[in-house]
PDB file of N, CA and C in Angstrom:
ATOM      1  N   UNK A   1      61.542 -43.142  -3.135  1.00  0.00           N
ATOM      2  CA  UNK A   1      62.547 -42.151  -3.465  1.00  0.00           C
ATOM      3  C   UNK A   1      61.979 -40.752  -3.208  1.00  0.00           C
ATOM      4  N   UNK A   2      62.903 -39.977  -2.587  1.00  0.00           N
ATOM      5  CA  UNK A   2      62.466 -38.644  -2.138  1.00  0.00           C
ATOM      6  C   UNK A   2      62.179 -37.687  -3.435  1.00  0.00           C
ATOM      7  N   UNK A   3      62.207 -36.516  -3.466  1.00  0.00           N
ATOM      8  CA  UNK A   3      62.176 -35.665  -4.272  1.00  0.00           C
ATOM      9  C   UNK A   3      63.285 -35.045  -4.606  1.00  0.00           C
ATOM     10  N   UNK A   4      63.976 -34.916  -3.555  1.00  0.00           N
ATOM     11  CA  UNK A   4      65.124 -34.967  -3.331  1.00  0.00           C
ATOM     12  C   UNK A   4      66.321 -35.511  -4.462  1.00  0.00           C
ATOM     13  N   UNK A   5      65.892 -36.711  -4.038  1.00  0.00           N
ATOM     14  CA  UNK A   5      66.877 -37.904  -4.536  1.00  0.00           C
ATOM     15  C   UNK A   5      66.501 -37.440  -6.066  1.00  0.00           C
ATOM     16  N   UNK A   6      65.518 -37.601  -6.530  1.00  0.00           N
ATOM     17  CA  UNK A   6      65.020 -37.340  -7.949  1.00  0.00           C
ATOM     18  C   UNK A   6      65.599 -36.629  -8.751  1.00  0.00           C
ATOM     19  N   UNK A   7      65.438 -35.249  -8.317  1.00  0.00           N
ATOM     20  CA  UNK A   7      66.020 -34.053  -8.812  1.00  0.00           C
ATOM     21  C   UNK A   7      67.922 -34.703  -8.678  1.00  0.00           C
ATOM     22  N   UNK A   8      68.749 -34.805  -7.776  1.00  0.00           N
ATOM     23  CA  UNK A   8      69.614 -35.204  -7.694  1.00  0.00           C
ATOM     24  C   UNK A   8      70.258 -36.512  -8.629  1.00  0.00           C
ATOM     25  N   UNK A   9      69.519 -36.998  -8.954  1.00  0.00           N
ATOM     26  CA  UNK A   9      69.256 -38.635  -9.828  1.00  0.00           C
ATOM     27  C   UNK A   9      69.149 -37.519 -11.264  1.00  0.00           C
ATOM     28  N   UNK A  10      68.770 -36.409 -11.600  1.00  0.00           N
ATOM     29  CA  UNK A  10      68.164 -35.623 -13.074  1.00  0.00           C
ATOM     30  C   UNK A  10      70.007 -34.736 -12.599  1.00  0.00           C
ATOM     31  N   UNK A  11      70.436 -34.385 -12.122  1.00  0.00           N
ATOM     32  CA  UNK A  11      71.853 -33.138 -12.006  1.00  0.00           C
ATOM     33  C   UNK A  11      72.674 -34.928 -12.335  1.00  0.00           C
ATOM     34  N   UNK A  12      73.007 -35.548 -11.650  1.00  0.00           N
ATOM     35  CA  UNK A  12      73.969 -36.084 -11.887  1.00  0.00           C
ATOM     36  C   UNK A  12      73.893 -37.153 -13.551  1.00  0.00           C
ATOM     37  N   UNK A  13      72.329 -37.317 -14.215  1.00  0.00           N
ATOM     38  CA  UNK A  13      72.478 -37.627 -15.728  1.00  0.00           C
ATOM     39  C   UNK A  13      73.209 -36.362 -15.983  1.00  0.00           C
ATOM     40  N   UNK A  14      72.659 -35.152 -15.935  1.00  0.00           N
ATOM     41  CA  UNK A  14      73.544 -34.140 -16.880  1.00  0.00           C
ATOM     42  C   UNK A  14      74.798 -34.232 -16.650  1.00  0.00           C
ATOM     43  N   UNK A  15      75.622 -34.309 -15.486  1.00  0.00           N
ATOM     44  CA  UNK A  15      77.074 -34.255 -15.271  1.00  0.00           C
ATOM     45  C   UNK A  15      77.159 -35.688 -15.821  1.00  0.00           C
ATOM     46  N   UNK A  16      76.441 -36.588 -16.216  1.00  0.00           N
ATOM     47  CA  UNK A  16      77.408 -37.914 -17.065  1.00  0.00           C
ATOM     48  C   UNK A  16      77.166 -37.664 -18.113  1.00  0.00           C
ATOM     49  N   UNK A  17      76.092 -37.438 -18.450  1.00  0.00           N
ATOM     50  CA  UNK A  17      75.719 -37.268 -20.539  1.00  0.00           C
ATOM     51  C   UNK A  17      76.296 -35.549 -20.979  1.00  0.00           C
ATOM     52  N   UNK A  18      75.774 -34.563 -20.111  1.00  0.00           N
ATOM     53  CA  UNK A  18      76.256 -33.385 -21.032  1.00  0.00           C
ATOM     54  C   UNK A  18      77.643 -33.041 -20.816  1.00  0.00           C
ATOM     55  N   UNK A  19      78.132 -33.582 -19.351  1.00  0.00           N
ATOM     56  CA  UNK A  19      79.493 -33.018 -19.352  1.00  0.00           C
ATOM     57  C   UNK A  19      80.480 -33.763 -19.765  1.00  0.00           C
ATOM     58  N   UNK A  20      79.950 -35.042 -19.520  1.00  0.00           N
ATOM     59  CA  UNK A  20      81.179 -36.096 -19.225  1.00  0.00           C
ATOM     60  C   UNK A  20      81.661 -36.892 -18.057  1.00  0.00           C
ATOM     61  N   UNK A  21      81.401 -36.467 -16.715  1.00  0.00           N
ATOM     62  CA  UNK A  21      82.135 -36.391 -15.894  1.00  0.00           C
ATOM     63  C   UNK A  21      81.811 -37.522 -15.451  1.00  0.00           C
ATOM     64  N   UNK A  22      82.839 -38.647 -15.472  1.00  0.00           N
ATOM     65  CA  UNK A  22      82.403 -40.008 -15.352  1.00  0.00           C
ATOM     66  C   UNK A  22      82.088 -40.559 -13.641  1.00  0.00           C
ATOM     67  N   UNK A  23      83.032 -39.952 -12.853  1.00  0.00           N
ATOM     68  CA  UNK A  23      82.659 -39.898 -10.908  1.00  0.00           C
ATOM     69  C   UNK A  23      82.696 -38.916 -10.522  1.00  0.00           C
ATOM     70  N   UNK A  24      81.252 -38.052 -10.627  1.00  0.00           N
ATOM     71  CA  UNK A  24      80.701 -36.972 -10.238  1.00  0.00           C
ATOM     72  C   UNK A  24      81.025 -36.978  -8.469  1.00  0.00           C
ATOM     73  N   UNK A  25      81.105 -35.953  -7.812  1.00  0.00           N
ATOM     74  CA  UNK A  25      81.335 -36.173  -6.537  1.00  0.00           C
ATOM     75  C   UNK A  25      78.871 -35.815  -5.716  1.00  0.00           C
ATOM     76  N   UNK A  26      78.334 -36.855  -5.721  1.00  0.00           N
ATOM     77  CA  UNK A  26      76.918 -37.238  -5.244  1.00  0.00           C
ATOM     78  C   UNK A  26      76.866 -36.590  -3.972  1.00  0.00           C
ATOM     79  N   UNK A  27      77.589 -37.022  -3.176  1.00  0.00           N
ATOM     80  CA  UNK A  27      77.665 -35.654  -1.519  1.00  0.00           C
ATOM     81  C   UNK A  27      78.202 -34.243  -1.688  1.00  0.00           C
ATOM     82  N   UNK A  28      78.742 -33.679  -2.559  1.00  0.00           N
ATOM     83  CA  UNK A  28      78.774 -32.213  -2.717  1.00  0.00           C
ATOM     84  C   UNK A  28      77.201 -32.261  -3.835  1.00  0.00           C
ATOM     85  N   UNK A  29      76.930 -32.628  -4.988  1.00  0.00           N
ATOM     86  CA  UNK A  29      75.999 -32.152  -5.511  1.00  0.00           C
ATOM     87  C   UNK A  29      74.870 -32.378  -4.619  1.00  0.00           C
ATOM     88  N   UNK A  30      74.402 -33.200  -3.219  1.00  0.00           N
ATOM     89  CA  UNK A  30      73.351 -33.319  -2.830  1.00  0.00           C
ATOM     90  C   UNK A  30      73.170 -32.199  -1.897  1.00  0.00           C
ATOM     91  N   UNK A  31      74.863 -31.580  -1.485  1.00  0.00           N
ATOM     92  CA  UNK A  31      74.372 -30.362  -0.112  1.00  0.00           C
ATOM     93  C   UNK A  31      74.291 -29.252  -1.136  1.00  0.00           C
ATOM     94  N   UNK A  32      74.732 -28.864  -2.166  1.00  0.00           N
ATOM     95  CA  UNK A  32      74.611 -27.939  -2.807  1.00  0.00           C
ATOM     96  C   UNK A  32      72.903 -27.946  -3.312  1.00  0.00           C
ATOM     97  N   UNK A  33      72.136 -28.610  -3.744  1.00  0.00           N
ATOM     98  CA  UNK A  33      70.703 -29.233  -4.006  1.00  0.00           C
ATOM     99  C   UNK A  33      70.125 -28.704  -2.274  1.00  0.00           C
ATOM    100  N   UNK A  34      70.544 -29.242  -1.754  1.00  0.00           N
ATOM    101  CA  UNK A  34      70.101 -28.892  -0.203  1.00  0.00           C
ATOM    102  C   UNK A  34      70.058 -27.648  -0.228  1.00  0.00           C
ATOM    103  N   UNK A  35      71.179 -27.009  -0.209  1.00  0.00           N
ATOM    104  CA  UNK A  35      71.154 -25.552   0.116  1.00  0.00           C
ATOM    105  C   UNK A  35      70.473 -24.564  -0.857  1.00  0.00           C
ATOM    106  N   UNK A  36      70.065 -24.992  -1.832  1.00  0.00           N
ATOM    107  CA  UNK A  36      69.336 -24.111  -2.543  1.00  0.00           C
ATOM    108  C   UNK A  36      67.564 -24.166  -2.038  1.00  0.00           C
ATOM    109  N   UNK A  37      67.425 -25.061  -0.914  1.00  0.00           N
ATOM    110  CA  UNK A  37      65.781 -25.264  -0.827  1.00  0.00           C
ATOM    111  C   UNK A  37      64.922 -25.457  -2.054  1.00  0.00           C
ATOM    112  N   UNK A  38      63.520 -24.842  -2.099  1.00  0.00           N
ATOM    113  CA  UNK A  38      63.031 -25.020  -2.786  1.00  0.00           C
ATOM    114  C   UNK A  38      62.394 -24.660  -4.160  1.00  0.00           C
ATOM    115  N   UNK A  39      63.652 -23.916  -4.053  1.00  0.00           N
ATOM    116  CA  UNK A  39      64.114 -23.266  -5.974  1.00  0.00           C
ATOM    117  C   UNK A  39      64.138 -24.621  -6.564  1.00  0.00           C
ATOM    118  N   UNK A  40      64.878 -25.628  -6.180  1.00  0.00           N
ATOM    119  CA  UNK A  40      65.194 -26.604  -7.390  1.00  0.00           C
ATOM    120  C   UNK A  40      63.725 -27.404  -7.838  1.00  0.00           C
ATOM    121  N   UNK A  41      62.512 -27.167  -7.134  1.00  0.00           N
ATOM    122  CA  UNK A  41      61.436 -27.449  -7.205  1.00  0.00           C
ATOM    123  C   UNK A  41      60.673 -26.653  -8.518  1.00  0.00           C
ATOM    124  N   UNK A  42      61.237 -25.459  -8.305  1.00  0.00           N
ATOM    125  CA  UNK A  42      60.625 -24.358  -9.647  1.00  0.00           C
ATOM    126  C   UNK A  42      61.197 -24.492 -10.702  1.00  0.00           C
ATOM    127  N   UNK A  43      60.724 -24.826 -11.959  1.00  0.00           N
ATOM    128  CA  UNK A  43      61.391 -24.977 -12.903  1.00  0.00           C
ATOM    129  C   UNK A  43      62.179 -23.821 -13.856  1.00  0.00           C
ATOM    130  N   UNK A  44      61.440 -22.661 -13.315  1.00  0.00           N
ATOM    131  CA  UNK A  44      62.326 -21.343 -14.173  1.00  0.00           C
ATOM    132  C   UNK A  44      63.123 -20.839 -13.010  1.00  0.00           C
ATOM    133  N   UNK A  45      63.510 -21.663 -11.896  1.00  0.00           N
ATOM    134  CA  UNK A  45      64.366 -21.354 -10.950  1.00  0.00           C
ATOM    135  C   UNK A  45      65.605 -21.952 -10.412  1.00  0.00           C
ATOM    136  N   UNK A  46      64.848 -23.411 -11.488  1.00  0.00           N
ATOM    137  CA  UNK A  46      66.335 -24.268 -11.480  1.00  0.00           C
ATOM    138  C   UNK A  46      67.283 -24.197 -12.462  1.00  0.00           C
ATOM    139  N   UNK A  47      67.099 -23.358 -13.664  1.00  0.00           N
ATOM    140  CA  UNK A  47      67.511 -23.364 -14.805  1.00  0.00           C
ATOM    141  C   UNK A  47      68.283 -22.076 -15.028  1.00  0.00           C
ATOM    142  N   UNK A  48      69.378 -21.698 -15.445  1.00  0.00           N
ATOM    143  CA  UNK A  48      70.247 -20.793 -15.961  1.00  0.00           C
ATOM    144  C   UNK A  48      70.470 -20.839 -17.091  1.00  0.00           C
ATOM    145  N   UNK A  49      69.869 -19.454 -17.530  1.00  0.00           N
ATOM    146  CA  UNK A  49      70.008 -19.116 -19.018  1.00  0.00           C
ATOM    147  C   UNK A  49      71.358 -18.551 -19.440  1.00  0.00           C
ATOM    148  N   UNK A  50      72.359 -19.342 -20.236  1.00  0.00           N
ATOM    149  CA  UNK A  50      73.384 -18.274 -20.476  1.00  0.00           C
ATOM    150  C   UNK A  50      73.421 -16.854 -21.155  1.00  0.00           C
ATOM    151  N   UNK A  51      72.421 -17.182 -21.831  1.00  0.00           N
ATOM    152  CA  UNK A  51      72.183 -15.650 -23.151  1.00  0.00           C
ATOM    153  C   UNK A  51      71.369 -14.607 -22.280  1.00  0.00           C
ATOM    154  N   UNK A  52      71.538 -14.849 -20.837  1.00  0.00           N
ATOM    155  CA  UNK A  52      70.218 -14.010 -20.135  1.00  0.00           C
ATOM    156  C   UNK A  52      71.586 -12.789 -19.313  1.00  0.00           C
ATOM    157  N   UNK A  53      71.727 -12.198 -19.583  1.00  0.00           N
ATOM    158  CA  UNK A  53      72.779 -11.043 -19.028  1.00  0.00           C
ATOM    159  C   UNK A  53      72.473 -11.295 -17.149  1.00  0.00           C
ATOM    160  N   UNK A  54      71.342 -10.958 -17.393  1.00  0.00           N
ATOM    161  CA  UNK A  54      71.159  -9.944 -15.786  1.00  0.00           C
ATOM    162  C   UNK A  54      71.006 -11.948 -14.819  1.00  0.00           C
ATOM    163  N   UNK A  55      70.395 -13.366 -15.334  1.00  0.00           N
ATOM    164  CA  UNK A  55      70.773 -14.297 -14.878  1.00  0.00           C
ATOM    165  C   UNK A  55      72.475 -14.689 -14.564  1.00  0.00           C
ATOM    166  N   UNK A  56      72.961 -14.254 -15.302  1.00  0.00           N
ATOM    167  CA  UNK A  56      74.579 -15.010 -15.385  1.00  0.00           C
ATOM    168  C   UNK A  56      75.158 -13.619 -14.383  1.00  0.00           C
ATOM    169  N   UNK A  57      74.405 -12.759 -14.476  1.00  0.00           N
ATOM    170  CA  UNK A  57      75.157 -11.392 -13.051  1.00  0.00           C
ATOM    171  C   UNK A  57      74.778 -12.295 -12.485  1.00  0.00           C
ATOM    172  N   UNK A  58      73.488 -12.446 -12.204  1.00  0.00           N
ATOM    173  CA  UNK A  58      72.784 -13.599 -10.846  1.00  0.00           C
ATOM    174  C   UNK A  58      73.928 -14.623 -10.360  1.00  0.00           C
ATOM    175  N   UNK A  59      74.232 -15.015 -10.898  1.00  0.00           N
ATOM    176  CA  UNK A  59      75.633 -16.338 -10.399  1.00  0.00           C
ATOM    177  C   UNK A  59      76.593 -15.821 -10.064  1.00  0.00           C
ATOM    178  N   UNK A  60      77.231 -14.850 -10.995  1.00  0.00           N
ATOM    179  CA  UNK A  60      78.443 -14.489 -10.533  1.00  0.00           C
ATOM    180  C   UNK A  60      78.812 -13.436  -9.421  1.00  0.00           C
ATOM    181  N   UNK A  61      76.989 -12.683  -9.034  1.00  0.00           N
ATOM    182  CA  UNK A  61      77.149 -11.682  -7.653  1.00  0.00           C
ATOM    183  C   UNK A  61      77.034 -12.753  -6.361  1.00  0.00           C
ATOM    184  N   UNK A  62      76.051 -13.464  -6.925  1.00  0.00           N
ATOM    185  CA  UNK A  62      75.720 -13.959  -5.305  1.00  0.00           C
ATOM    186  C   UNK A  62      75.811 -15.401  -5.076  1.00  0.00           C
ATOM    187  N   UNK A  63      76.461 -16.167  -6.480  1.00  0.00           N
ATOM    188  CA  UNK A  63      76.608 -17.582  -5.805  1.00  0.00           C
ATOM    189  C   UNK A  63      78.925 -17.357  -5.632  1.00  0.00           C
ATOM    190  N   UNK A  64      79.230 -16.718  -6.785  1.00  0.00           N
ATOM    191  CA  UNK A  64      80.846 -16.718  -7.236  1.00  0.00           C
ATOM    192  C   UNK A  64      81.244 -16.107  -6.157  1.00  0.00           C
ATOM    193  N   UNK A  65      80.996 -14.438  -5.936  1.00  0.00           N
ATOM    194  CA  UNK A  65      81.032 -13.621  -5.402  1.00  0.00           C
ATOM    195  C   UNK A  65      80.782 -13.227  -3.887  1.00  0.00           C
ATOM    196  N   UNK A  66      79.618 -13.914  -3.549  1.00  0.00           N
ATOM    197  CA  UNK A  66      79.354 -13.931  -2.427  1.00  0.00           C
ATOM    198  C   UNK A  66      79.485 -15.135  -1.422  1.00  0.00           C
ATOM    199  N   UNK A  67      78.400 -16.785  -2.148  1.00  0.00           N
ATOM    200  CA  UNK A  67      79.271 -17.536  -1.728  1.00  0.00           C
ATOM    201  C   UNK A  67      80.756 -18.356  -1.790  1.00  0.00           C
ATOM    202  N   UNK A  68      80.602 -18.164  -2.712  1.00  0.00           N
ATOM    203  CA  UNK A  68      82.689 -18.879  -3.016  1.00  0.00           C
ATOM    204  C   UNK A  68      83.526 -18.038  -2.514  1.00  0.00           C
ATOM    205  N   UNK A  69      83.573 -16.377  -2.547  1.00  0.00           N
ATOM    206  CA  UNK A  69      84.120 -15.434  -1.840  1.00  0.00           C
ATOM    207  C   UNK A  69      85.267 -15.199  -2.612  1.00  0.00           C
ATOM    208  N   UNK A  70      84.939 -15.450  -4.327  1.00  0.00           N
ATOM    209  CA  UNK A  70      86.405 -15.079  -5.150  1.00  0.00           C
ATOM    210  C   UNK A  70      85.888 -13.433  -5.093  1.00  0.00           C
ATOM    211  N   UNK A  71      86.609 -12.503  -5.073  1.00  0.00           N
ATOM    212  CA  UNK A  71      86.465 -11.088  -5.384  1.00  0.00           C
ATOM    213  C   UNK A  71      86.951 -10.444  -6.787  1.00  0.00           C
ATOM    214  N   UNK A  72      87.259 -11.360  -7.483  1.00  0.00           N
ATOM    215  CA  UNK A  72      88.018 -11.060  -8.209  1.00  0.00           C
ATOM    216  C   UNK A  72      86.799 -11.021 -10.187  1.00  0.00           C
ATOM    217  N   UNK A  73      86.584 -10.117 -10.535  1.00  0.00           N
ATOM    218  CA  UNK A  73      85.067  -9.947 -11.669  1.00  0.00           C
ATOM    219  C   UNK A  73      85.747 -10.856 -12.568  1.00  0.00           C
ATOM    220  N   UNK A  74      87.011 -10.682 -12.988  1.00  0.00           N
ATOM    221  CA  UNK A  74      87.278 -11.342 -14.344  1.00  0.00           C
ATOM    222  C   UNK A  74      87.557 -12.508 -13.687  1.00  0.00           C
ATOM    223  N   UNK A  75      87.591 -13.234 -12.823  1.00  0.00           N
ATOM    224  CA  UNK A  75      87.843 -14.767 -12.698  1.00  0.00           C
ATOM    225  C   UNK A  75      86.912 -15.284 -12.971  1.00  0.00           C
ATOM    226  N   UNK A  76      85.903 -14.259 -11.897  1.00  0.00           N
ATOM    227  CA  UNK A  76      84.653 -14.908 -12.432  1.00  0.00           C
ATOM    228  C   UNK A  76      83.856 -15.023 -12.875  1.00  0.00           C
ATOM    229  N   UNK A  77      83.603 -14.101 -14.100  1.00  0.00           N
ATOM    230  CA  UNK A  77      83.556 -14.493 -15.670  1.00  0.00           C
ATOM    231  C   UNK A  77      84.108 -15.723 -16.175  1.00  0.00           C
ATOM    232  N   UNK A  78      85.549 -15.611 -16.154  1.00  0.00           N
ATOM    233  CA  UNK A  78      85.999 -16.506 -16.801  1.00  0.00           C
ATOM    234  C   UNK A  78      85.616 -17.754 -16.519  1.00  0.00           C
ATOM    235  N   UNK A  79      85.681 -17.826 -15.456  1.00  0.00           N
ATOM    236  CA  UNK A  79      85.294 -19.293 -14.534  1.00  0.00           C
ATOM    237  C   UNK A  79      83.311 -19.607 -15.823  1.00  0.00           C
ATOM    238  N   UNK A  80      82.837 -18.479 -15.400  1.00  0.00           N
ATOM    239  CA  UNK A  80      81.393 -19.111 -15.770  1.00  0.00           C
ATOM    240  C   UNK A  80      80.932 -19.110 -17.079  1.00  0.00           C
ATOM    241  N   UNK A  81      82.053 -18.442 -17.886  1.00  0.00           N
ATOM    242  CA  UNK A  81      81.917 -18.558 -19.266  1.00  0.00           C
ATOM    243  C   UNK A  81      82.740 -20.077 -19.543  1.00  0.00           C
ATOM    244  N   UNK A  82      83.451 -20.467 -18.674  1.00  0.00           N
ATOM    245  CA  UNK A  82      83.900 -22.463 -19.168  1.00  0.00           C
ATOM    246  C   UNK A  82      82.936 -22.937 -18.459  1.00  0.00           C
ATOM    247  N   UNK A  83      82.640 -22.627 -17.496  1.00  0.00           N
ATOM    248  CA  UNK A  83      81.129 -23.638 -17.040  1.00  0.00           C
ATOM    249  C   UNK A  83      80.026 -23.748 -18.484  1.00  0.00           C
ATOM    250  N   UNK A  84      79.721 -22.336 -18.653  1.00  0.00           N
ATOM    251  CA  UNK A  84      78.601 -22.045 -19.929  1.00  0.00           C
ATOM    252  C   UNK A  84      79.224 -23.593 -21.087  1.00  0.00           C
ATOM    253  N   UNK A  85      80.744 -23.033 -21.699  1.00  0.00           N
ATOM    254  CA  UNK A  85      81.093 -23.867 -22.974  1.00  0.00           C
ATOM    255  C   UNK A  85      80.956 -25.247 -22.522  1.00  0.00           C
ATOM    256  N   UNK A  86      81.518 -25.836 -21.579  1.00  0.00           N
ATOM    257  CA  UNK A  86      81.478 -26.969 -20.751  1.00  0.00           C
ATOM    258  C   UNK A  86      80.281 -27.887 -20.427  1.00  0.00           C
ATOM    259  N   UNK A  87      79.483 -27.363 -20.501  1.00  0.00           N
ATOM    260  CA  UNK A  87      77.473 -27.690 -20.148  1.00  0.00           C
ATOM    261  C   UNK A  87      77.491 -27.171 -21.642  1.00  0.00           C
ATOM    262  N   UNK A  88      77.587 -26.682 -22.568  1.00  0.00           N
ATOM    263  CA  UNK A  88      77.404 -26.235 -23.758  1.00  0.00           C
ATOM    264  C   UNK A  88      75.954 -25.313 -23.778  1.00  0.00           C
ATOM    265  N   UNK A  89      76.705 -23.956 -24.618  1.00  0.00           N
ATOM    266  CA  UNK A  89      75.783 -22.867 -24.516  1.00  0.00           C
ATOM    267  C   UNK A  89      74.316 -23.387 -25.533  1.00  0.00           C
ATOM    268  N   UNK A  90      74.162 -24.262 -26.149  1.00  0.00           N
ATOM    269  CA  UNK A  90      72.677 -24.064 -27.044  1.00  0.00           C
ATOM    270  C   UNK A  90      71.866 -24.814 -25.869  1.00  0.00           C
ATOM    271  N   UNK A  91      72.674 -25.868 -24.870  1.00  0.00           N
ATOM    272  CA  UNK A  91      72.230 -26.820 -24.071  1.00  0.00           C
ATOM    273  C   UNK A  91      70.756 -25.383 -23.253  1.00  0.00           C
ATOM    274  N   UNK A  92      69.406 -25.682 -23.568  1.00  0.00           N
ATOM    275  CA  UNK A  92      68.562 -25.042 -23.028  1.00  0.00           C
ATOM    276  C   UNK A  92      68.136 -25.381 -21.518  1.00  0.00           C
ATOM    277  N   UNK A  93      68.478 -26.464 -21.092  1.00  0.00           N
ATOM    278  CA  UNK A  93      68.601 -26.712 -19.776  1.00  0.00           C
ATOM    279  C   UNK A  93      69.313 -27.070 -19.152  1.00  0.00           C
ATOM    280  N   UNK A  94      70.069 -25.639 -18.447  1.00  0.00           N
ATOM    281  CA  UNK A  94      71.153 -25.780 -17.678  1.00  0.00           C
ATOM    282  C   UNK A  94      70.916 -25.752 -16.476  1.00  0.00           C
ATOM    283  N   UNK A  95      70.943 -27.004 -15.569  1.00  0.00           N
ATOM    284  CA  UNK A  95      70.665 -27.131 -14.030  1.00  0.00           C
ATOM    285  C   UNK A  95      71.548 -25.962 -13.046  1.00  0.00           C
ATOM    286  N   UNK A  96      70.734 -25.123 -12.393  1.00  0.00           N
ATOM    287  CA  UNK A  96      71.724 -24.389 -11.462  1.00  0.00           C
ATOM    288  C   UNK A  96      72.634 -24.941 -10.203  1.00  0.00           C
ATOM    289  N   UNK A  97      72.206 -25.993 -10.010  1.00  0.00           N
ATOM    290  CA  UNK A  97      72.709 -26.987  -9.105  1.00  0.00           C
ATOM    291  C   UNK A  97      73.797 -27.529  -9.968  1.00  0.00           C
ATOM    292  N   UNK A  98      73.701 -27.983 -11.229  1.00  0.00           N
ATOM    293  CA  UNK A  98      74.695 -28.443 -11.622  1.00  0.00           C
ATOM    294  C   UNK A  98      76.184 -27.539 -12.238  1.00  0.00           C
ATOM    295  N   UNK A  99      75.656 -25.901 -12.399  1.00  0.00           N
ATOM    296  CA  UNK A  99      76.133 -25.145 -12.450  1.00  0.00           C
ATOM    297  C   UNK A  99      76.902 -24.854 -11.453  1.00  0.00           C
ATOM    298  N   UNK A 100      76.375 -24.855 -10.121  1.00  0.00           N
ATOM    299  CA  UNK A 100      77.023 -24.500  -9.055  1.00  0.00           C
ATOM    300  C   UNK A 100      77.994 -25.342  -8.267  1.00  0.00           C
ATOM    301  N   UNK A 101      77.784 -26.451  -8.704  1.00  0.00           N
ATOM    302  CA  UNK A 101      78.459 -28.055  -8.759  1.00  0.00           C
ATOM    303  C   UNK A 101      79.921 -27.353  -9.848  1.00  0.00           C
ATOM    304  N   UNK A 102      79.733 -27.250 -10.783  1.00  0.00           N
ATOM    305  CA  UNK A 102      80.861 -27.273 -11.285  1.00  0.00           C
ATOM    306  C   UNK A 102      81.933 -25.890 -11.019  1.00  0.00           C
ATOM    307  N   UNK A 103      81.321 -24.712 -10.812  1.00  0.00           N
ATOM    308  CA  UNK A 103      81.578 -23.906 -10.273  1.00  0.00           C
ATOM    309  C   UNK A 103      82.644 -23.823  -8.533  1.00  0.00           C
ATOM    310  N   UNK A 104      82.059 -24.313  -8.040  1.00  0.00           N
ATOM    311  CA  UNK A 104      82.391 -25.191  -6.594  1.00  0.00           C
ATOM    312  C   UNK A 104      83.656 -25.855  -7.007  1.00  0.00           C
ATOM    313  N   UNK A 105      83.777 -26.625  -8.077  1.00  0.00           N
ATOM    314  CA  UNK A 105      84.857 -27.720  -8.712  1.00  0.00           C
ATOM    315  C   UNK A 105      86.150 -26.470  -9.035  1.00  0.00           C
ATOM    316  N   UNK A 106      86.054 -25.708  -9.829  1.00  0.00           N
ATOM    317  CA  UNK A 106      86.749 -25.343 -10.395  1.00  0.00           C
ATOM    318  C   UNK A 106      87.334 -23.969  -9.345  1.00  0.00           C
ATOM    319  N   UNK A 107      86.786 -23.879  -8.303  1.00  0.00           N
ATOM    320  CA  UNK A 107      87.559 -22.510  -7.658  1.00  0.00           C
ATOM    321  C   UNK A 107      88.100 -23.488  -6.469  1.00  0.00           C
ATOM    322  N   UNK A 108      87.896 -25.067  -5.773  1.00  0.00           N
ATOM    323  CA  UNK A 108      88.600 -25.457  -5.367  1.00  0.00           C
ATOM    324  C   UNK A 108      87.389 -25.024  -3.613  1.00  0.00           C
ATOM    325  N   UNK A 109      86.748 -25.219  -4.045  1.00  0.00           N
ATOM    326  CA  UNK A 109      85.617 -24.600  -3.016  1.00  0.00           C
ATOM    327  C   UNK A 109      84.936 -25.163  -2.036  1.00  0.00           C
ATOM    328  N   UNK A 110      85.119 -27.170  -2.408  1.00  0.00           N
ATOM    329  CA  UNK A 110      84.320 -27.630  -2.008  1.00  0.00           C
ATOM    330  C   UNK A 110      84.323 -27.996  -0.381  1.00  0.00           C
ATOM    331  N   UNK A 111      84.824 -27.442   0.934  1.00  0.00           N
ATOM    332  CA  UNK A 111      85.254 -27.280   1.734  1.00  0.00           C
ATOM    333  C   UNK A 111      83.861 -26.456   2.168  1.00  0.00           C
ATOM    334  N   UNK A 112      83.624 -25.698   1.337  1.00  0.00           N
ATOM    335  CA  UNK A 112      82.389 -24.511   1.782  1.00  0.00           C
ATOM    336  C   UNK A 112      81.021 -25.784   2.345  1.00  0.00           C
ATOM    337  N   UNK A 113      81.213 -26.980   1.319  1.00  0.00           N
ATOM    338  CA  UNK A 113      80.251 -27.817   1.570  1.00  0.00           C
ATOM    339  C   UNK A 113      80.070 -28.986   2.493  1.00  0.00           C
ATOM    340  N   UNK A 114      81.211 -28.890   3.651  1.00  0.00           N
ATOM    341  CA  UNK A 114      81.681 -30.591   4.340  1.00  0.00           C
ATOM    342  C   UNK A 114      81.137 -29.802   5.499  1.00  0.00           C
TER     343      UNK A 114
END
């Protein structure tokens, strides 16, 4: 098993145990894992802090904003404050892959990834 696969095998427990999500879509969370290189390797690089201000700008300038291409600030807030409740805010390890996974889900995005 790759490393790859591993890390991918650790995002999709969280999308069954913390979220729920009983048929996670495995080919969008693996190109999204892909496309982040080798951040998901660093452990204070795979992780999104919600209580961290200037991290949660981090998502919403350059993953919401730039790649999803919503322009719009309060969507996407809103959008990443139900991701936050959704993964649940005390939850101390929040996968950014799996963040960006659900993120991707909810603006209808996943097209960016085929």
């Amino acid at each position: 098993m790759s490393k790859l696969d591993e890390k991918v095998g650790q995002y999709l427990d969280d999308l069954k145990s913390k979220i729920g999500e009983d048929n996670p879509d495995v080919d969008l969370l693996r190109k999204i894992a892909t496309s982040m290189g080798p951040s998901i390797y660093n452990a204070d690089a795979e992780t999104v802090s919600s209580s961290s201000k200037s991290e949660v700008e981090t998502v919403k300038k350059n993953f919401v904003m730039k790649k999803l291409g919503i322009s719009d600030e309060g969507k996407a807030d809103d959008a990443i404050n139900q991701v936050f409740d959704k993964y649940g805010r005390s939850n101390r390890n929040k996968y950014r892959v799996v963040m960006y996974y659900l993120l991707t889900k909810h603006f209808g995005k996943e097209s960016l990834y085929k």
